[in-house]
N, C-alpha and C. Protein backbone atom coordinates (compact mmCIF):
# COMPACT_ATOMS: atom_id res chain seq x y z
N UNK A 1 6.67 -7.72 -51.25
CA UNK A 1 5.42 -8.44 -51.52
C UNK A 1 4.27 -7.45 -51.71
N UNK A 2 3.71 -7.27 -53.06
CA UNK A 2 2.33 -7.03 -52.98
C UNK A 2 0.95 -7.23 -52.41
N UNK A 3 0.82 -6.58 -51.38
CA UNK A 3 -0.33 -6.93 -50.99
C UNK A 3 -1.64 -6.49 -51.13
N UNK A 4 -3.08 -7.37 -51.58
CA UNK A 4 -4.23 -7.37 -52.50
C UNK A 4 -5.11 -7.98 -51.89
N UNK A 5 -6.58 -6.64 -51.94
CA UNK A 5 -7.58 -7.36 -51.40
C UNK A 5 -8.70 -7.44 -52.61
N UNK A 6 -9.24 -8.68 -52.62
CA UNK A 6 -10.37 -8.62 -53.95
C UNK A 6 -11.53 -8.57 -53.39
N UNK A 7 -12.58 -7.69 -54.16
CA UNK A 7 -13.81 -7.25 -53.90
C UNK A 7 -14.61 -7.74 -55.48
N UNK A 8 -15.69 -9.45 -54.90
CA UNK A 8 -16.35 -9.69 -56.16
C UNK A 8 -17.31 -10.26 -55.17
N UNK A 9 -18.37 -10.15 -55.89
CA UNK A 9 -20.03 -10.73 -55.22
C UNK A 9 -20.27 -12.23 -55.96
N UNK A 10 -19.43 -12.78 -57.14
CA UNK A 10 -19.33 -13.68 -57.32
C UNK A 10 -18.70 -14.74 -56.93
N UNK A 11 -18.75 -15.39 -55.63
CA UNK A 11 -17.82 -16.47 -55.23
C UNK A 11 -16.90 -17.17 -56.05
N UNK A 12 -17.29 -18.11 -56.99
CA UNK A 12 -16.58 -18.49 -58.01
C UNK A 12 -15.20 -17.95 -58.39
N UNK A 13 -15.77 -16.72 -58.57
CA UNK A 13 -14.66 -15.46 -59.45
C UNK A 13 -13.70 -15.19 -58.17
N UNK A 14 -14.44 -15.21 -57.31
CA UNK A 14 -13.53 -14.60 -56.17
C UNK A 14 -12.18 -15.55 -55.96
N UNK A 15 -13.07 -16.92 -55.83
CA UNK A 15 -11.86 -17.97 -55.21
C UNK A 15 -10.51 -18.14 -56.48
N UNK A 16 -11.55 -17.99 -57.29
CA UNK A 16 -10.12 -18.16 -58.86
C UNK A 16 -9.54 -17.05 -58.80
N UNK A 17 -9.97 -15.92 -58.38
CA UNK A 17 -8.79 -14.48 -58.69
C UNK A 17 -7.83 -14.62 -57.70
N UNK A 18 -8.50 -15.12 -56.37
CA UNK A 18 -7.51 -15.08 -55.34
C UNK A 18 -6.53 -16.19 -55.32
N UNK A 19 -6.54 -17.54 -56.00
CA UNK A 19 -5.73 -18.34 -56.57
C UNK A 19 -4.75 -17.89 -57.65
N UNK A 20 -5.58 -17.45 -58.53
CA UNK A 20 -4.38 -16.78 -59.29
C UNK A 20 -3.57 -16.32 -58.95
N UNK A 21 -4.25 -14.94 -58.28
CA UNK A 21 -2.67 -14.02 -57.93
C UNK A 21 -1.86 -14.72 -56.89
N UNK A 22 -2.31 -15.27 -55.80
CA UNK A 22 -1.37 -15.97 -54.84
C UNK A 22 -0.30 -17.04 -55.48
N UNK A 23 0.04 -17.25 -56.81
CA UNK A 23 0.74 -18.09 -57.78
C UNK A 23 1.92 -17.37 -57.91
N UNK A 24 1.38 -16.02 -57.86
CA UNK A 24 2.45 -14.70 -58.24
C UNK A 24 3.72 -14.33 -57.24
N UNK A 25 5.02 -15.20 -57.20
CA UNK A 25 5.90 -14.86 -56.55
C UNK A 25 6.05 -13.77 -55.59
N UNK A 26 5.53 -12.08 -55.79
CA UNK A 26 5.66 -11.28 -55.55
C UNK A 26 3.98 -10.51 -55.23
N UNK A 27 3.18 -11.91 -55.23
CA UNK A 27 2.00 -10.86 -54.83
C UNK A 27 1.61 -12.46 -53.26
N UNK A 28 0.21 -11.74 -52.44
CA UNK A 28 0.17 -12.27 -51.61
C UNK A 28 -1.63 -11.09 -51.37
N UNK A 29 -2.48 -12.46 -51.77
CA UNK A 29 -3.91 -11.98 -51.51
C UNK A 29 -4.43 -11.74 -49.90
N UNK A 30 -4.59 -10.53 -49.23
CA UNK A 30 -4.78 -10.56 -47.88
C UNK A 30 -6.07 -11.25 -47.49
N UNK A 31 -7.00 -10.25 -48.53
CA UNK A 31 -8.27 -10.44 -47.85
C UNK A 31 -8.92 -10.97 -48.92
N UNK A 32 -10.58 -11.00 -49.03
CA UNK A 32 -11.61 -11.54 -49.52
C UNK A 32 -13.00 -10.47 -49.50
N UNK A 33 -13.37 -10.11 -50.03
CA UNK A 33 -14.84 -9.34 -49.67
C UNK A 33 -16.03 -9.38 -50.97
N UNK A 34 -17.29 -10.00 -50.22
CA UNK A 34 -18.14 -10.22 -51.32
C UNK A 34 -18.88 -9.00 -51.24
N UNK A 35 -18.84 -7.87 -51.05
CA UNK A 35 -19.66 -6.88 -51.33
C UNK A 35 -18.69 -5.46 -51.06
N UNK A 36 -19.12 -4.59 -50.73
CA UNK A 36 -18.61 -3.23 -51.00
C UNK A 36 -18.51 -2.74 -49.95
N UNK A 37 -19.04 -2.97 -48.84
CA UNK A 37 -18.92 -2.73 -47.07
C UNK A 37 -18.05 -3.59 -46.77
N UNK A 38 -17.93 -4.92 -47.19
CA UNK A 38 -16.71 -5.71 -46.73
C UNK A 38 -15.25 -4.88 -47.50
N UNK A 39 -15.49 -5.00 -48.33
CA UNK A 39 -14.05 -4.26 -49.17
C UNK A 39 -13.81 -3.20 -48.48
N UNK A 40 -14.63 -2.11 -48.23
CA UNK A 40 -13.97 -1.21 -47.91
C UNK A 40 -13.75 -1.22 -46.22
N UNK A 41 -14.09 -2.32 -45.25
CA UNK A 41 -13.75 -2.13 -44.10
C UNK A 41 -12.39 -3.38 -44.22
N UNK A 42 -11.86 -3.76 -45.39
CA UNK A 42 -10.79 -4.53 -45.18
C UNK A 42 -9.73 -3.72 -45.86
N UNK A 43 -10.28 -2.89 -46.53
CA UNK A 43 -9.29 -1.97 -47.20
C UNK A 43 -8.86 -0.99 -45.49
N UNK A 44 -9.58 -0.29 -45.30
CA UNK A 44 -9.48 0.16 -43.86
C UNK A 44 -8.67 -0.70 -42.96
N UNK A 45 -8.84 -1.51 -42.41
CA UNK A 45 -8.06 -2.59 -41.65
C UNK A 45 -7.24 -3.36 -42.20
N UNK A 46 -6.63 -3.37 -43.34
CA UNK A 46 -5.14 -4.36 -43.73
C UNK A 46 -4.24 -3.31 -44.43
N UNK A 47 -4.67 -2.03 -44.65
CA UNK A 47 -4.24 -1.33 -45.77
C UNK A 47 -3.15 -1.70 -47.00
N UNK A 48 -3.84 -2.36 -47.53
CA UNK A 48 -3.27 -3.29 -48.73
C UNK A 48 -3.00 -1.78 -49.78
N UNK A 49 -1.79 -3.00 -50.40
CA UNK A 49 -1.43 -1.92 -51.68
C UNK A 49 -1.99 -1.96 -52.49
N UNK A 50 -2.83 -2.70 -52.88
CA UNK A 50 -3.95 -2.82 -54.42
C UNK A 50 -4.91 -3.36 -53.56
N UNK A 51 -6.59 -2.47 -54.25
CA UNK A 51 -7.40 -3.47 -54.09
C UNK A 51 -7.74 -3.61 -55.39
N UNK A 52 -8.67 -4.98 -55.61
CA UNK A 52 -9.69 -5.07 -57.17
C UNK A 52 -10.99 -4.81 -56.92
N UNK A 53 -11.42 -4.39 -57.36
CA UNK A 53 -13.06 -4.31 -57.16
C UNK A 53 -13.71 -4.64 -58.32
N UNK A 54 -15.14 -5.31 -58.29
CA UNK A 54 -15.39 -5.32 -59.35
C UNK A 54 -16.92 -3.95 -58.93
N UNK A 55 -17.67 -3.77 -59.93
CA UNK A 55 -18.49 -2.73 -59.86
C UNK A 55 -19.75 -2.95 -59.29
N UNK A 56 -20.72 -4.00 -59.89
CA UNK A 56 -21.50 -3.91 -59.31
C UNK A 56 -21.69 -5.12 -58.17
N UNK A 57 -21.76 -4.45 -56.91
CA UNK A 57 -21.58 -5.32 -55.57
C UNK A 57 -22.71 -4.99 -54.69
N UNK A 58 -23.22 -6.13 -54.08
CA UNK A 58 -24.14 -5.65 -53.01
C UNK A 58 -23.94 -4.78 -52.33
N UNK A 59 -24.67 -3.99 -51.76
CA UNK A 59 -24.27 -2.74 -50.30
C UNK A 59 -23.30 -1.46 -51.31
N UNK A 60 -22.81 -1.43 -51.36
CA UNK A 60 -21.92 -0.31 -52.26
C UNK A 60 -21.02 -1.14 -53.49
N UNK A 61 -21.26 -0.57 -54.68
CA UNK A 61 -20.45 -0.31 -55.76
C UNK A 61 -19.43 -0.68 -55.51
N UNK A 62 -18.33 -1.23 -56.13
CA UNK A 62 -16.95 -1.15 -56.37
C UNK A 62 -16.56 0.62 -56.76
N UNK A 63 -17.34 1.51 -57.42
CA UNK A 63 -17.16 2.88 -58.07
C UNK A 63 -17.18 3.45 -56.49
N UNK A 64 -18.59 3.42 -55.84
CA UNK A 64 -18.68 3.89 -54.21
C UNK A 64 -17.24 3.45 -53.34
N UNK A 65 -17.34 2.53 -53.12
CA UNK A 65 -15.69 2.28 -52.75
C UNK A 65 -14.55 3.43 -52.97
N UNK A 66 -14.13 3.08 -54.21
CA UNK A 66 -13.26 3.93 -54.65
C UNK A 66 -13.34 5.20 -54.61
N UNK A 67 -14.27 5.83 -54.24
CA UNK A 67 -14.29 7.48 -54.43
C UNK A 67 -14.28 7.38 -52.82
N UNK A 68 -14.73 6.88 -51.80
CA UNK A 68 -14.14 6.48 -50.57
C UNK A 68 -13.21 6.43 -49.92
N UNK A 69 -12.14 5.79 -50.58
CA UNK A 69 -10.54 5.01 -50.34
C UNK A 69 -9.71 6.19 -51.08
N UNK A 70 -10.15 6.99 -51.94
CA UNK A 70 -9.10 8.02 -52.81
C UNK A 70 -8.22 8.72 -52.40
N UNK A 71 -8.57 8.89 -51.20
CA UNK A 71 -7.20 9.23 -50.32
C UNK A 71 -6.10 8.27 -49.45
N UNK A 72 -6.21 7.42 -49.85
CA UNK A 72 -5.16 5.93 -49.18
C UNK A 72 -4.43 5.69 -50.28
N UNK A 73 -3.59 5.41 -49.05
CA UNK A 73 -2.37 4.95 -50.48
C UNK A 73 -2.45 3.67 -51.29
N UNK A 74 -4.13 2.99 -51.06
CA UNK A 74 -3.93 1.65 -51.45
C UNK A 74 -4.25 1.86 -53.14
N UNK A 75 -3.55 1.36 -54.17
CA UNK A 75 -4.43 1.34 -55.43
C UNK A 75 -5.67 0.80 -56.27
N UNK A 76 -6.39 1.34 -56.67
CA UNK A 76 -7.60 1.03 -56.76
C UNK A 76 -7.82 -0.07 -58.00
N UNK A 77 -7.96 -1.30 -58.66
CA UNK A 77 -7.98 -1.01 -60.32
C UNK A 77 -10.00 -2.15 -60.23
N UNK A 78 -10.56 -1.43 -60.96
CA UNK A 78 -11.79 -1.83 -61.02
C UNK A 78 -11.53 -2.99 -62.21
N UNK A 79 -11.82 -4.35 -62.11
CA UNK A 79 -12.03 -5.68 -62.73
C UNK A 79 -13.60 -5.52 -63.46
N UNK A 80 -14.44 -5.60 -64.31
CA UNK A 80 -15.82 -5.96 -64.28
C UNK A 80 -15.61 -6.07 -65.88
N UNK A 81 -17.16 -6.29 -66.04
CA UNK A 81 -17.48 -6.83 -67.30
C UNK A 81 -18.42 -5.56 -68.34
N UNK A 82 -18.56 -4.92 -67.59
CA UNK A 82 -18.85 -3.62 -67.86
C UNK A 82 -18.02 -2.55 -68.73
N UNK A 83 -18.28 -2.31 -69.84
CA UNK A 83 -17.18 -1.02 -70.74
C UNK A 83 -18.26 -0.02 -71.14
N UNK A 84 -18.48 0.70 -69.68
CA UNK A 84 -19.34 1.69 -70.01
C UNK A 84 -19.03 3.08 -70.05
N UNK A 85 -18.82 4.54 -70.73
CA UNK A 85 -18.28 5.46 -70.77
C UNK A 85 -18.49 5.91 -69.45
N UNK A 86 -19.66 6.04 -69.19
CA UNK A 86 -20.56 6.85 -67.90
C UNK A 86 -19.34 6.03 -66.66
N UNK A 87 -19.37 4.78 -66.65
CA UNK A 87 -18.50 3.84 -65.17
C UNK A 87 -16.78 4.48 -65.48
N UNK A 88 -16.42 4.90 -66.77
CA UNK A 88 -15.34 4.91 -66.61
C UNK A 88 -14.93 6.22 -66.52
N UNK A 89 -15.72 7.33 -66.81
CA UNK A 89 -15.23 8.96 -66.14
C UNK A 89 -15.59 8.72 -64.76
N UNK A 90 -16.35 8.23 -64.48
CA UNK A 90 -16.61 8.03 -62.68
C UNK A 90 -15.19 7.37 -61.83
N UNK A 91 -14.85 6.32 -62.68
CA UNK A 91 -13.95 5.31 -61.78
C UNK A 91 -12.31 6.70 -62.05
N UNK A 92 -12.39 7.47 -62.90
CA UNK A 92 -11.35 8.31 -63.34
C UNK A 92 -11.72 9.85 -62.38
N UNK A 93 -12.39 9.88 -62.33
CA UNK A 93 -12.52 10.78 -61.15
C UNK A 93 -11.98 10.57 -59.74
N UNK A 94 -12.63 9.55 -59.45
CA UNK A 94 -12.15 8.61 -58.59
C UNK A 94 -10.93 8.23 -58.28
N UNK A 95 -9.78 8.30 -59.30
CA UNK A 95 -8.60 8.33 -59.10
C UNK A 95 -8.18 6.90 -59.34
N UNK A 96 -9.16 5.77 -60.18
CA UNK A 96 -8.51 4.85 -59.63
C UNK A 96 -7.57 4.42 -60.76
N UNK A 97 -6.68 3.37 -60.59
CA UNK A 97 -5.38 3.40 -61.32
C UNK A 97 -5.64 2.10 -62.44
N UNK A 98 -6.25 1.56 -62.09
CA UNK A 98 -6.74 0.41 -63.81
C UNK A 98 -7.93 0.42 -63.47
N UNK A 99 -8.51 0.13 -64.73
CA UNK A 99 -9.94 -0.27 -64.87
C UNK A 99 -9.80 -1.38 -66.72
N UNK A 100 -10.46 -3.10 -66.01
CA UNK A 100 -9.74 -3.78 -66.87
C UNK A 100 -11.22 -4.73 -67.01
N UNK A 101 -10.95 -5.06 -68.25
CA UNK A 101 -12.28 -6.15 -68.13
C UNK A 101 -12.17 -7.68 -68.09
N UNK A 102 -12.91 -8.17 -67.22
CA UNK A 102 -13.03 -9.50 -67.13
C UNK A 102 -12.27 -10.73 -68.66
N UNK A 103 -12.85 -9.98 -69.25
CA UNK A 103 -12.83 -10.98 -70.42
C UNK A 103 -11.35 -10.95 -71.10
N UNK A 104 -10.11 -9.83 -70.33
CA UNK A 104 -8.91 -9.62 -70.58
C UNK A 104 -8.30 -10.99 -70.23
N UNK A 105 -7.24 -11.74 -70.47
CA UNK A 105 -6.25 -12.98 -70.46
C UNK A 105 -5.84 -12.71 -68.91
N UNK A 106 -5.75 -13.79 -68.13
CA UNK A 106 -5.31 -13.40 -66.78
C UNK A 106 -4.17 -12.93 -66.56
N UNK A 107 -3.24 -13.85 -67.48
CA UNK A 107 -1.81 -13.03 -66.95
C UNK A 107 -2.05 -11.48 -67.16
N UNK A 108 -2.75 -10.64 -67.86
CA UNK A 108 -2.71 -9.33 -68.05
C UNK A 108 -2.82 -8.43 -66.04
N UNK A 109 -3.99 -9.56 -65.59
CA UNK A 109 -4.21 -8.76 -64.70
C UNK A 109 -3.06 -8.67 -63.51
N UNK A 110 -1.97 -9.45 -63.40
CA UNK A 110 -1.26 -9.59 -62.61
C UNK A 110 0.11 -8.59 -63.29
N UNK A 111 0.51 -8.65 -64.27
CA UNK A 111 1.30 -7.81 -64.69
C UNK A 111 0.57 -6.32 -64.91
N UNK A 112 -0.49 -6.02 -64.91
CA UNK A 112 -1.30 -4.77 -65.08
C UNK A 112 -0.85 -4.31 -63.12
N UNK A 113 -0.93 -5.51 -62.34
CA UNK A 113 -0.84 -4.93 -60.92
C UNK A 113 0.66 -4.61 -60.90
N UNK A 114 1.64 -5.01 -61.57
CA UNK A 114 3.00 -3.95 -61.54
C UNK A 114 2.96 -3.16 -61.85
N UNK A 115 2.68 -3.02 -63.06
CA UNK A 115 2.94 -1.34 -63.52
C UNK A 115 2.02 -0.65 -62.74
N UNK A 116 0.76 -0.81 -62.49
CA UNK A 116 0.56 0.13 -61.22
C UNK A 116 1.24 0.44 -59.81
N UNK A 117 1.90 -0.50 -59.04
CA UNK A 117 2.73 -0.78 -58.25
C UNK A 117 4.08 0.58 -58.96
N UNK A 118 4.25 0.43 -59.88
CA UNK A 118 5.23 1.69 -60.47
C UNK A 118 5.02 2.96 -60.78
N UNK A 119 3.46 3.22 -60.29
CA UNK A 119 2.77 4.56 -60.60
C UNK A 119 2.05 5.05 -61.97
N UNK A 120 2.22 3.92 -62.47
CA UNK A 120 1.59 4.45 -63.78
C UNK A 120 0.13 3.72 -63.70
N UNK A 121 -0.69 4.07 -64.80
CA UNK A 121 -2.18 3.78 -64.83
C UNK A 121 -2.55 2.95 -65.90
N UNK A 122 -3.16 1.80 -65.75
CA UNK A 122 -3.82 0.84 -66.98
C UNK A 122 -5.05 0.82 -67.48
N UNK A 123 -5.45 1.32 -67.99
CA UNK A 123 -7.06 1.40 -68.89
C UNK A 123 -6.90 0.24 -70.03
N UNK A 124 -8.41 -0.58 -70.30
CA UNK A 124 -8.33 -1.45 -71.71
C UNK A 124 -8.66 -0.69 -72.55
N UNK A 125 -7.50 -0.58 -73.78
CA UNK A 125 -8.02 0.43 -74.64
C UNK A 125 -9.72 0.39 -75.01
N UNK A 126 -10.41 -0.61 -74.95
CA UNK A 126 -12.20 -0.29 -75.54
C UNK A 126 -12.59 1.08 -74.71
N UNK A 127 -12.05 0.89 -73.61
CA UNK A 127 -12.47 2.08 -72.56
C UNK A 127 -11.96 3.20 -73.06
N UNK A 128 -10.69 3.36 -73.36
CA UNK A 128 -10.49 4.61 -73.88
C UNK A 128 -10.75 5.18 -75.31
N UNK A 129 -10.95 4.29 -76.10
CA UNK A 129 -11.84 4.73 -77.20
C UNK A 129 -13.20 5.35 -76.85
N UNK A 130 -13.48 4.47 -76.09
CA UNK A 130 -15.15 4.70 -76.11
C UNK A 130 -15.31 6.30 -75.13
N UNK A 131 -14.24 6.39 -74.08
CA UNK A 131 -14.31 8.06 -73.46
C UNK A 131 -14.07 9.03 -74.14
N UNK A 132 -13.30 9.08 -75.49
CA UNK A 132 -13.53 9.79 -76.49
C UNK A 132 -14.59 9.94 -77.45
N UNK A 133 -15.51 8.58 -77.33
CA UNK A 133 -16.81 9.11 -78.47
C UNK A 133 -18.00 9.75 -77.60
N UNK A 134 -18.03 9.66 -76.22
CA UNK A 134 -19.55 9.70 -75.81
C UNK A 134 -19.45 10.15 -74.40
N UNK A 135 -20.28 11.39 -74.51
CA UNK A 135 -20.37 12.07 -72.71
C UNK A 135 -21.44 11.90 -72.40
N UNK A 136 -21.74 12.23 -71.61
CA UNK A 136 -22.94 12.34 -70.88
C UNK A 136 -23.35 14.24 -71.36
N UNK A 137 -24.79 13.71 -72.43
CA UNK A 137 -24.95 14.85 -72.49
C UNK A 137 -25.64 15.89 -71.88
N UNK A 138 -26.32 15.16 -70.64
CA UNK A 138 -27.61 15.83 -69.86
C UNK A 138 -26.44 16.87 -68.77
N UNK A 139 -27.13 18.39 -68.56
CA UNK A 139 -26.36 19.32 -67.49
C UNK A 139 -26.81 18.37 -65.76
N UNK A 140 -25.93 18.99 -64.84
CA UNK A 140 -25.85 18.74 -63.91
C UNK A 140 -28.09 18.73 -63.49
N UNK A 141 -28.78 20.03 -63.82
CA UNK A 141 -29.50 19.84 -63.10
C UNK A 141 -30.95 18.56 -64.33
N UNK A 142 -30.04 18.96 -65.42
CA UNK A 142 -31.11 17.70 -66.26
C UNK A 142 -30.69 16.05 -65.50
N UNK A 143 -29.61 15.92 -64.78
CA UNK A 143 -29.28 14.71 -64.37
C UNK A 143 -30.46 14.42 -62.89
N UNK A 144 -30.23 15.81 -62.56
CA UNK A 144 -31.71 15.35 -61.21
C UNK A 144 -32.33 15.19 -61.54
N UNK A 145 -33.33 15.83 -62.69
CA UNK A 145 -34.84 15.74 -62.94
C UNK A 145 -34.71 14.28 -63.54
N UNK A 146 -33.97 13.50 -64.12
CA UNK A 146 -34.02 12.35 -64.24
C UNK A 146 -33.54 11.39 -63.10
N UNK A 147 -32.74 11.46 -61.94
CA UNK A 147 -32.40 10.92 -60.69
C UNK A 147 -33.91 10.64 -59.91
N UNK A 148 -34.72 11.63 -60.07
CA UNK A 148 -35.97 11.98 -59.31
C UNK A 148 -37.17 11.12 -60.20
N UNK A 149 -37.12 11.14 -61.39
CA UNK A 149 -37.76 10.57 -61.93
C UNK A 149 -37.35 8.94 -61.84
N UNK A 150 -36.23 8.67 -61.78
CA UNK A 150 -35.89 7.08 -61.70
C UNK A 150 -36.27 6.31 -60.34
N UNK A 151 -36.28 7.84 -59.50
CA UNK A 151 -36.94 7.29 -57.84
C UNK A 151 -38.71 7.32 -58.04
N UNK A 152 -39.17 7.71 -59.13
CA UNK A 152 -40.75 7.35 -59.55
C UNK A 152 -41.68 8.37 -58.72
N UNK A 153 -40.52 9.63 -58.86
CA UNK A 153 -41.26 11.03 -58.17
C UNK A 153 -41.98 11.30 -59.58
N UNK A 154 -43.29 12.08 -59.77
CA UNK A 154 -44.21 12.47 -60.82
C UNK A 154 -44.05 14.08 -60.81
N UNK A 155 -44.42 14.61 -62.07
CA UNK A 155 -44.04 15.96 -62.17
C UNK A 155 -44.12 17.28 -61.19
N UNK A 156 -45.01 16.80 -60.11
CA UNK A 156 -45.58 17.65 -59.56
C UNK A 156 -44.32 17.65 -58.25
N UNK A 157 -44.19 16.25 -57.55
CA UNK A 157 -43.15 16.03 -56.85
C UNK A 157 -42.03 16.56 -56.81
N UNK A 158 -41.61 16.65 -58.51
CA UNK A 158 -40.38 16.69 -58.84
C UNK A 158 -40.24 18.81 -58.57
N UNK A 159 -40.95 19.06 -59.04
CA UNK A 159 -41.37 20.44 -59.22
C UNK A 159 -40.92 21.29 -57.73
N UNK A 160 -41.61 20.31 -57.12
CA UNK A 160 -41.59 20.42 -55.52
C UNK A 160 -40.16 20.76 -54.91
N UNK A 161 -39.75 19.10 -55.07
CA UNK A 161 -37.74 19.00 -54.44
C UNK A 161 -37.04 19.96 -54.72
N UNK A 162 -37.49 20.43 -56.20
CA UNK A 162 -36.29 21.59 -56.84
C UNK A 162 -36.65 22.53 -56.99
N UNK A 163 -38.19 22.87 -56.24
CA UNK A 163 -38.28 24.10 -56.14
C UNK A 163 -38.61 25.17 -57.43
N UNK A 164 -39.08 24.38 -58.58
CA UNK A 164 -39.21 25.06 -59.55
C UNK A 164 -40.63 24.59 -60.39
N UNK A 165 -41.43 25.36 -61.32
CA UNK A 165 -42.53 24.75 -61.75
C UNK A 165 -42.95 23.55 -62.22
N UNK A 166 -44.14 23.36 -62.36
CA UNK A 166 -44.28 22.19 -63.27
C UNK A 166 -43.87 22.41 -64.82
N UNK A 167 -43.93 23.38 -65.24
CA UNK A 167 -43.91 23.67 -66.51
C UNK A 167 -42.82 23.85 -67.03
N UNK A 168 -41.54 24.01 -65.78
CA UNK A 168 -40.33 24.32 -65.72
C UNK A 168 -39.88 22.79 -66.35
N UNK A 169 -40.59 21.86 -64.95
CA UNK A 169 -39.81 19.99 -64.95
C UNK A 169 -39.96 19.82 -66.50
N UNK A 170 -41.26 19.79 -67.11
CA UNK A 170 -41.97 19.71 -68.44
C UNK A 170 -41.00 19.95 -69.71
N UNK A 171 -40.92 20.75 -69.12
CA UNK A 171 -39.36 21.36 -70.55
C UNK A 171 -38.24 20.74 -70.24
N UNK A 172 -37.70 20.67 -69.07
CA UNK A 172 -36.58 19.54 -68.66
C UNK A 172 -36.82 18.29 -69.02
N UNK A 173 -37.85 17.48 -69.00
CA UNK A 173 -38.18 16.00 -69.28
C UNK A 173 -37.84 16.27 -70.64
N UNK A 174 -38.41 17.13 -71.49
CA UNK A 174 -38.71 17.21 -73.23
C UNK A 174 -37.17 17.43 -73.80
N UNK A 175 -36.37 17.97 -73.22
CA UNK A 175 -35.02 18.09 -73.48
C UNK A 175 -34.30 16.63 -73.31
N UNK A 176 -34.83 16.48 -71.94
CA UNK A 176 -33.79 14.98 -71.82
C UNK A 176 -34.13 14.00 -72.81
N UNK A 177 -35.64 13.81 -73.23
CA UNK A 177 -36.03 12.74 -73.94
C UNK A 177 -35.11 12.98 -75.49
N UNK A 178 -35.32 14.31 -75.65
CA UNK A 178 -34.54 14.93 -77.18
C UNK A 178 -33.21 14.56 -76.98
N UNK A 179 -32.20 14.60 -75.75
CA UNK A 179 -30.64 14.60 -75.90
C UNK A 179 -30.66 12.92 -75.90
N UNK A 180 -31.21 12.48 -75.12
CA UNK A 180 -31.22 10.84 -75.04
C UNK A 180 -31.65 9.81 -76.07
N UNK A 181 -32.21 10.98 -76.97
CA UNK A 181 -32.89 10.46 -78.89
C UNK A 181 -33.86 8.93 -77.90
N UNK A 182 -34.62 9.26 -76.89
CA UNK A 182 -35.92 8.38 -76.67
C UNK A 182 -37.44 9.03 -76.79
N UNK A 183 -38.22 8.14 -76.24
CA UNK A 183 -39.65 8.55 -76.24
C UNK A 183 -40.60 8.99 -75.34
N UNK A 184 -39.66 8.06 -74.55
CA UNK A 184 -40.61 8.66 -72.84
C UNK A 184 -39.41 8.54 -71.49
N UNK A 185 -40.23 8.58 -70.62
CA UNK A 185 -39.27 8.59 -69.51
C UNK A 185 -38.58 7.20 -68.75
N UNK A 186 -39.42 6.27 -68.98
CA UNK A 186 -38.49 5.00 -69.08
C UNK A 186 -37.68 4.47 -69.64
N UNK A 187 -37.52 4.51 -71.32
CA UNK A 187 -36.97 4.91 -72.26
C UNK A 187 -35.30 5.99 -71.37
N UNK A 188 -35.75 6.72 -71.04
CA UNK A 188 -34.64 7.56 -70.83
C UNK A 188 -33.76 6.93 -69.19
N UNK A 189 -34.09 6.44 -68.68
CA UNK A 189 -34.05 6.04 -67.47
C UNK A 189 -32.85 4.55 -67.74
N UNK A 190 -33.39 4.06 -68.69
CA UNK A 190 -32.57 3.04 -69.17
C UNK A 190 -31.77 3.38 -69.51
N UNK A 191 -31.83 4.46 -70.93
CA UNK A 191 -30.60 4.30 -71.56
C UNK A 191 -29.67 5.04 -70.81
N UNK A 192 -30.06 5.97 -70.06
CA UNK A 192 -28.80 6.77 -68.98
C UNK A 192 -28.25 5.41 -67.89
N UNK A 193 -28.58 3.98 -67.50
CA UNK A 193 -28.12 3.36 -67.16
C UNK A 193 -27.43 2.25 -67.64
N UNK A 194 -27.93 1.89 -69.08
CA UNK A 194 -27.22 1.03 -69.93
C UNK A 194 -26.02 2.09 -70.09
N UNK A 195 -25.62 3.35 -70.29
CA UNK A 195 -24.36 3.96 -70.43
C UNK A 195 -23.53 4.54 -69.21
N UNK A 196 -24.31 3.88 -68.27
CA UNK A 196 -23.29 4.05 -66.85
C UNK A 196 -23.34 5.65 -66.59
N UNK A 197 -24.14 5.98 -67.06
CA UNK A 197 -24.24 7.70 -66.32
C UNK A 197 -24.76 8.15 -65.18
N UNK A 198 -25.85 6.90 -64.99
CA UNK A 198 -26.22 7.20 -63.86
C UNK A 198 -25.56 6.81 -62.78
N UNK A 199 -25.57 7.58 -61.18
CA UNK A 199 -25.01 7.92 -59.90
C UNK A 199 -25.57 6.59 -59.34
């Protein structure tokens, strides 16, 4: 028997996923968790062989989760509605073993939980197209000066945390706005989150 805990902040979704799979001869839903502290303290306490997560959850991520749990033997496969490049090198770092979208046919998701159950890994191909067209082009420290800026630190602040000039941040903002093809810094703030890059 497969055993599966689902992690969705949508009730609705929750009660139908966990109906579904409990249909499944060979699967058997343990738990329930509407947020990301519940998932991962039921992942902890039932140690189920699959969990689902979906991504964005109150209290922690479905992505937070999973980079969490990466050392358990439970398998991870992220459910959401989300096909964002940025969510899916994260959830692949992460180790986790599908990442499938909502809008996939249900039977997919229950036969997607065997072949993981067999060690192999399920991605929807949109996802893997799309990790071939588009990285994240900002360096590790252009990703702070925009982290810092999304927390609504001002140049001088920012200058401060990292210890480097204003004139320094100045040229960092002017780069990011140029790699992100925007105009200003809200502008950039978005589109690094409409593409799941941001942490």
């Amino acid at each position: 028997m497969i055993r599966i805990v689902i992690a969705e902040d949508q009730q609705m979704l929750l009660g139908a996923l966990g109906s579904l799979l409990d249909l499944e001869e060979d699967m058997e839903v343990v738990g329930k968790a509407r947020n990301g502290e519940e998932a991962l303290s039921l992942v902890n306490s039932l140690d189920p062989d699959v969990s689902i997560m979906d991504i964005e959850m109150p209290l922690k991520t479905g992505l937070e989760v999973a980079e969490e749990i990466r050392d358990k033997k439970c398998k991870v496969i992220i459910l959401t509605t989300f096909a964002r490049s940025g969510y899916f090198a994260r959830a692949r770092k992460a180790n986790v073993s599908g990442y499938l979208l909502k809008d996939s046919p249900s039977e997919e998701l229950a036969n997607s939980i065997r072949v993981i159950m067999d060690g192999r890994r399920v991605y929807s191909p949109e996802l893997v197209d799309m990790a071939y067209e588009e990285e994240n082009p900002l360096t590790e420290r252009e990703n702070q000066v925009l982290g810092l800026m999304a927390d609504g630190k001002n140049t001088k602040e920012i200058a401060s945390q990292l210890y480097i000039t204003t004139g320094t941040v100045r040229n960092y903002i002017s780069v990011i706005l140029d790699k992100l093809d925007v105009s200003n810094r809200i502008e950039a703030i978005v589109r690094s989150k409409e593409k799941g890059w941001f942490k």
